[in-house]
C-alpha atoms as a PDB file:
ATOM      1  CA  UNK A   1       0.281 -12.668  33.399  1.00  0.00           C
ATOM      2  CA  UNK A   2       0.537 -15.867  35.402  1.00  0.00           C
ATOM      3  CA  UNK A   3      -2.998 -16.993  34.150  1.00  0.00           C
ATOM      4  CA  UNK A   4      -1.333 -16.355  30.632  1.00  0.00           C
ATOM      5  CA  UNK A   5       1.420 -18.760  31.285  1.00  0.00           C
ATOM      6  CA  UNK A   6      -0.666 -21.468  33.001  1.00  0.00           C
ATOM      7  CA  UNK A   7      -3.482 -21.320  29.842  1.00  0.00           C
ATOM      8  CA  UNK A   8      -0.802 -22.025  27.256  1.00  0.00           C
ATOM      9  CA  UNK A   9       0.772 -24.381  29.369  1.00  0.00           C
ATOM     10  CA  UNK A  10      -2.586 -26.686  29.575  1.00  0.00           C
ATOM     11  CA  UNK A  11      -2.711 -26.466  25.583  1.00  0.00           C
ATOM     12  CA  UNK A  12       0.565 -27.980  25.578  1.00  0.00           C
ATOM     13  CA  UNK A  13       2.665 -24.953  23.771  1.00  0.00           C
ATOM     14  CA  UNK A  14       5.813 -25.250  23.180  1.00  0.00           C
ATOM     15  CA  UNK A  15       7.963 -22.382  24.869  1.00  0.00           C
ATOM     16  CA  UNK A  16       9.005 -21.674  21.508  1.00  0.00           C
ATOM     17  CA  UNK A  17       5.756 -20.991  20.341  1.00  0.00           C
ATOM     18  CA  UNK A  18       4.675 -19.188  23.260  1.00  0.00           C
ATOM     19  CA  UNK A  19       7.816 -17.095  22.489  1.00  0.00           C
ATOM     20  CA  UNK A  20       6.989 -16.487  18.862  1.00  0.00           C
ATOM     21  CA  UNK A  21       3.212 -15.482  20.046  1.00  0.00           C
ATOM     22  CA  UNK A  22       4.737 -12.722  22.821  1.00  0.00           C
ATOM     23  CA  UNK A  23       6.805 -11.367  20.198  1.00  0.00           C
ATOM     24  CA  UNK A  24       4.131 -10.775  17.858  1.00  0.00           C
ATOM     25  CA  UNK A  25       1.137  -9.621  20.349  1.00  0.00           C
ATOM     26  CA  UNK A  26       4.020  -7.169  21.702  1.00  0.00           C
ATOM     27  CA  UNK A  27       5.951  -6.087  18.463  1.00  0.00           C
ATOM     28  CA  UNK A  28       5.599  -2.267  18.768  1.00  0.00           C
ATOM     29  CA  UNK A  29       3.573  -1.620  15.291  1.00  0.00           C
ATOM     30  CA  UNK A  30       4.455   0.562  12.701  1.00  0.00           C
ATOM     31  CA  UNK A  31       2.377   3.487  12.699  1.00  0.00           C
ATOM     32  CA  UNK A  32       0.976   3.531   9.414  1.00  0.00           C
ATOM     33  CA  UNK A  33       1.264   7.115   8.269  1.00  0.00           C
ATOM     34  CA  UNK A  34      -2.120   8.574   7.143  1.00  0.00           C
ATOM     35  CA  UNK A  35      -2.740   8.758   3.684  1.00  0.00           C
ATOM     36  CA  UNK A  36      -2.054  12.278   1.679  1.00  0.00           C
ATOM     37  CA  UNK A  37      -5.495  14.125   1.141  1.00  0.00           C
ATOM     38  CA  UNK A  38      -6.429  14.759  -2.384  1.00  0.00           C
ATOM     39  CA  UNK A  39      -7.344  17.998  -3.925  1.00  0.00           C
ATOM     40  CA  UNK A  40     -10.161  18.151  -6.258  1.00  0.00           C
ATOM     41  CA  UNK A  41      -9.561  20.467  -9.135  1.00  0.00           C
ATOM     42  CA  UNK A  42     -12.999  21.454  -8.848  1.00  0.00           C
ATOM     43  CA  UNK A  43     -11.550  23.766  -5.653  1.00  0.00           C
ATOM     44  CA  UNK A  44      -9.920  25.957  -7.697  1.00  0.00           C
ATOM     45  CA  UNK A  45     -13.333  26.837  -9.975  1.00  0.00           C
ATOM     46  CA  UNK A  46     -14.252  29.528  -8.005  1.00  0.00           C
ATOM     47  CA  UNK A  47     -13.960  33.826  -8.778  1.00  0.00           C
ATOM     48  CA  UNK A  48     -13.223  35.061  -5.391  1.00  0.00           C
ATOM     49  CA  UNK A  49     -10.212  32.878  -4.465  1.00  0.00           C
ATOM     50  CA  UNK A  50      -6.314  31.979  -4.640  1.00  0.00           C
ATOM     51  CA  UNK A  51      -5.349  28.887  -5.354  1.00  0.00           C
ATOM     52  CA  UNK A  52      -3.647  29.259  -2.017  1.00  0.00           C
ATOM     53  CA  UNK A  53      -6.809  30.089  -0.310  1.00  0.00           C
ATOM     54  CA  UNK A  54      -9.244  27.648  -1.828  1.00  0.00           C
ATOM     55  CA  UNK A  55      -6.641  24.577  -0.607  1.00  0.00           C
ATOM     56  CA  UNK A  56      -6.291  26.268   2.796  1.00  0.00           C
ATOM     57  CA  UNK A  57      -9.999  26.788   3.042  1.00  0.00           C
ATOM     58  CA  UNK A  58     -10.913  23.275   1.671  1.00  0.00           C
ATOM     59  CA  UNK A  59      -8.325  21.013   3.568  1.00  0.00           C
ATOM     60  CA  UNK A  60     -10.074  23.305   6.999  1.00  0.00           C
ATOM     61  CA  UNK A  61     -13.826  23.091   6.393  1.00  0.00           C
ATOM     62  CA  UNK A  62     -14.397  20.308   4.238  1.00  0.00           C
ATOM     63  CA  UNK A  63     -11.468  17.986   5.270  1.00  0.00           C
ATOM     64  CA  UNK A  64     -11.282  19.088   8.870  1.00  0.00           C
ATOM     65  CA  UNK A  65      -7.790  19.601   9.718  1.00  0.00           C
ATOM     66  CA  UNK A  66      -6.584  21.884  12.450  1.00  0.00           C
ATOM     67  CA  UNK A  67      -4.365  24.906  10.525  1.00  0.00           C
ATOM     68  CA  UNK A  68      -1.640  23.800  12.225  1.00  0.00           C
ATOM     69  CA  UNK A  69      -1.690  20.247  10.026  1.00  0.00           C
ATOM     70  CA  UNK A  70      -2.437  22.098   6.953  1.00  0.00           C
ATOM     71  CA  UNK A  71       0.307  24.343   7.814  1.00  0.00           C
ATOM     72  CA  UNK A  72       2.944  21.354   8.526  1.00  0.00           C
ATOM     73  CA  UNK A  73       1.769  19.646   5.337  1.00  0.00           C
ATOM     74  CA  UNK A  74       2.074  22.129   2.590  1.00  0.00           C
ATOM     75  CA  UNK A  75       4.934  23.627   4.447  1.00  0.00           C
ATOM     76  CA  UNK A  76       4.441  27.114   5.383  1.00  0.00           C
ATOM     77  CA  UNK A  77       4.068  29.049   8.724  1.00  0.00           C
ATOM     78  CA  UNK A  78       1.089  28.464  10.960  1.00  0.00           C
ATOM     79  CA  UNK A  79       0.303  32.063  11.376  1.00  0.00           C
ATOM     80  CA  UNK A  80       0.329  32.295   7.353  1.00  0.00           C
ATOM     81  CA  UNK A  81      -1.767  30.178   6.968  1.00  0.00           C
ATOM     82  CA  UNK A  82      -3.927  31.496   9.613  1.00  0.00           C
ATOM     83  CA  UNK A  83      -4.321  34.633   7.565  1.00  0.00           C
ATOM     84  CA  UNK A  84      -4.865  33.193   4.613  1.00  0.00           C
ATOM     85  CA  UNK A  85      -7.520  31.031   5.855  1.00  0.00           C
ATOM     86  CA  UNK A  86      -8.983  34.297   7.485  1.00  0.00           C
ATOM     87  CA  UNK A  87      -8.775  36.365   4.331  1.00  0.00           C
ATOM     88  CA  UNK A  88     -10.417  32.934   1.678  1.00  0.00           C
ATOM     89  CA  UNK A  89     -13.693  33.051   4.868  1.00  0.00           C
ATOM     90  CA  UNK A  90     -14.189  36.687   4.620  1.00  0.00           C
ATOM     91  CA  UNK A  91     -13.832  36.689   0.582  1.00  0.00           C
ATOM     92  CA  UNK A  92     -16.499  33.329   0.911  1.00  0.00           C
ATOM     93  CA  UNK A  93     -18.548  33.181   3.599  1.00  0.00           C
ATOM     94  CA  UNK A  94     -20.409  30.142   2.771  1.00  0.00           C
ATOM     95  CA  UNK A  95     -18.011  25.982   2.469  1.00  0.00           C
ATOM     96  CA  UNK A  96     -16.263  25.800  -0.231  1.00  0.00           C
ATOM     97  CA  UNK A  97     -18.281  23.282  -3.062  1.00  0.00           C
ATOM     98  CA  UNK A  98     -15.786  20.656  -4.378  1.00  0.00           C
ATOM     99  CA  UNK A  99     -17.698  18.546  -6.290  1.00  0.00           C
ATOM    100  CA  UNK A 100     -16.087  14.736  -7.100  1.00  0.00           C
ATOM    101  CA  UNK A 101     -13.606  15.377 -10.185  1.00  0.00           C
ATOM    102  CA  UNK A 102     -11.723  13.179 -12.095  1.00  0.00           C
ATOM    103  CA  UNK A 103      -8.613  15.611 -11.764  1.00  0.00           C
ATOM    104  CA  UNK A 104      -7.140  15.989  -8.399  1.00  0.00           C
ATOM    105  CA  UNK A 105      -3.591  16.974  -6.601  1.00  0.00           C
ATOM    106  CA  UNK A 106      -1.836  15.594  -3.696  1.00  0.00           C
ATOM    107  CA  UNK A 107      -1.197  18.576  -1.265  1.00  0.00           C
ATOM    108  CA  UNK A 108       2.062  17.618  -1.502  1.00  0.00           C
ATOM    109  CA  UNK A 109       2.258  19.710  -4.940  1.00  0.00           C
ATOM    110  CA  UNK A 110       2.589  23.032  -3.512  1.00  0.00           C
ATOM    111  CA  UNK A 111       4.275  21.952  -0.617  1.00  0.00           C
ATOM    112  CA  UNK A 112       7.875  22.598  -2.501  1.00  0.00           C
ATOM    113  CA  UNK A 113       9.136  26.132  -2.233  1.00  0.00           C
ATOM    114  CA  UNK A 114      10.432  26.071  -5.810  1.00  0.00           C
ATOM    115  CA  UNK A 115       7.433  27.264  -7.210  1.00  0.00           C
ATOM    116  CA  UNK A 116       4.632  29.077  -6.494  1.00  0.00           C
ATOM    117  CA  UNK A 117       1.466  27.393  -5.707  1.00  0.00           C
ATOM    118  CA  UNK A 118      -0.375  28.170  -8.911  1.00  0.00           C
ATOM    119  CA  UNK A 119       2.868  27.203 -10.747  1.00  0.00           C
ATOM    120  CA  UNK A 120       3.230  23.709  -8.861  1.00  0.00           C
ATOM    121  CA  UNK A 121      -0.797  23.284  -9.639  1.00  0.00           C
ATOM    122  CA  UNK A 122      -0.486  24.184 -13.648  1.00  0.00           C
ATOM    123  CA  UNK A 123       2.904  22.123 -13.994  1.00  0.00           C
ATOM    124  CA  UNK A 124       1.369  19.189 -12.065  1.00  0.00           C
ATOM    125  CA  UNK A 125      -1.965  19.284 -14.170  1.00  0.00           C
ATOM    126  CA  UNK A 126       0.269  19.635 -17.592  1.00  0.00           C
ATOM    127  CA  UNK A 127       2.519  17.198 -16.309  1.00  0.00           C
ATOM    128  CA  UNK A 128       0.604  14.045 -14.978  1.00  0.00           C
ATOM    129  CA  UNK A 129      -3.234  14.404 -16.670  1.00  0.00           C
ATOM    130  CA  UNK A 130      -1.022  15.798 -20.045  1.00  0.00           C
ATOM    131  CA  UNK A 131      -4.627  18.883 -20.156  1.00  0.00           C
ATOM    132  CA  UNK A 132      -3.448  21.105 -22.521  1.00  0.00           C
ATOM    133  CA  UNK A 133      -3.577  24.806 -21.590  1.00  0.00           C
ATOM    134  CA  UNK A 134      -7.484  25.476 -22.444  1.00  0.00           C
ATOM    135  CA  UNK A 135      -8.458  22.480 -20.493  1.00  0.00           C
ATOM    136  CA  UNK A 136      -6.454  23.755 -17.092  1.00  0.00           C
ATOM    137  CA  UNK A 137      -7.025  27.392 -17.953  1.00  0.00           C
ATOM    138  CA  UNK A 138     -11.427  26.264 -17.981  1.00  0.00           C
ATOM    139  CA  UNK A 139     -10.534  23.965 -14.375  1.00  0.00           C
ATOM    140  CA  UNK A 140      -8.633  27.237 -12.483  1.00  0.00           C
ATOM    141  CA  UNK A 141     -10.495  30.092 -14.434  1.00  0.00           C
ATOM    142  CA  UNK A 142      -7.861  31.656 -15.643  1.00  0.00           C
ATOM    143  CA  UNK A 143      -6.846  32.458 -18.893  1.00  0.00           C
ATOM    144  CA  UNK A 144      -5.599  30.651 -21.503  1.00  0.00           C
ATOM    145  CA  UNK A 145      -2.433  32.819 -21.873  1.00  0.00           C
ATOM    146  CA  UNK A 146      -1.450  33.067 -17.750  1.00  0.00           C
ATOM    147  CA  UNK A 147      -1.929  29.361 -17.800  1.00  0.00           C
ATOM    148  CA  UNK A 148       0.504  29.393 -20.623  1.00  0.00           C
ATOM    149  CA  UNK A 149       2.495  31.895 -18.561  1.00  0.00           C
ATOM    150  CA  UNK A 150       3.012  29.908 -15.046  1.00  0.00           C
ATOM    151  CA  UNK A 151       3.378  26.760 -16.558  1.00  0.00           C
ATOM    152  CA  UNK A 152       7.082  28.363 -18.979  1.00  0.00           C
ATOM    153  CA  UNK A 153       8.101  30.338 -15.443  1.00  0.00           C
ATOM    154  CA  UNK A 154       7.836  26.703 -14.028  1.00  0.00           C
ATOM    155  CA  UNK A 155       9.754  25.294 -16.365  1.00  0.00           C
ATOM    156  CA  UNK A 156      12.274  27.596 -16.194  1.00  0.00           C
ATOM    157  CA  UNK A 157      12.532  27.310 -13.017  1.00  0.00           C
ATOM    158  CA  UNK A 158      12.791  23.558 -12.887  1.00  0.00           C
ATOM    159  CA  UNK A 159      15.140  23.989 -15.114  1.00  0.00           C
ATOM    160  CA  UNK A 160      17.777  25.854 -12.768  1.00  0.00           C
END
């Protein structure tokens, strides 16, 4: 530290300066918080899984988070998801394909409780990209009419 003080001291720094410098090489920074990881729609084009499932089983093997952030981040019990990741490997053995798409979620859709996950992923689609209910029920491979479905029990639910 004294070497510090002498060095400025021969470049003829003010202690104002020298001050203003500590401050700022010593200012505890503000963690940035990491950025929300984005869903591809293309996650949910699959015949074997949940919608629950293929975001648990993406965000793991394809994203790399520990179940535990996965857990804290869509907010539901670790050991849930746990199971759920356990149940999505043994339906699909092989990593989940998620192609680029030009449609994707924030996981902090289904992290509300309001709705169910499907529910939060229809209204979200609906809402934001404004796909009508062919166009979400061809990206989650579902039919037209349960697209139709979740999206009014959503509403209705909003709505209370």
């Amino acid at each position: 530290m004294r070497e510090f003080i002498v060095r400025f001291k021969k470049k003829n720094v003010s202690y104002d300066e020298f001050k203003k410098y500590l401050d700022e090489a010593y200012k505890p920074s503000l963690a940035k918080k990491p950025e929300e990881p984005l869903i591809p729609v293309s996650v949910f084009s699959n015949d074997y899984l949940s919608a629950l499932e293929a975001i648990v089983k993406y965000l793991h093997e394809n994203k790399d988070m520990r179940l535990s952030e996965i857990a804290k981040m869509i907010s539901r019990d670790q050991r849930a998801v746990g199971v759920t990741y356990k149940f999505a490997r043994k339906k699909m053995k092989v990593i989940l394909k998620a192609p680029v798409s030009k449609y994707s979620l924030p996981v902090s859709t289904i992290a509300g409780r309001k709705l169910s996950v499907l529910e939060s992923i229809v209204y979200n689609l609906r809402e934001t990209y404004s796909l009508s209910y062919h166009e979400i029920a061809l990206i989650m491979r579902r039919d037209d009419r349960t697209v139709w479905t979740v999206y009014y029990r959503a509403l209705k639910k909003l709505k209370h």
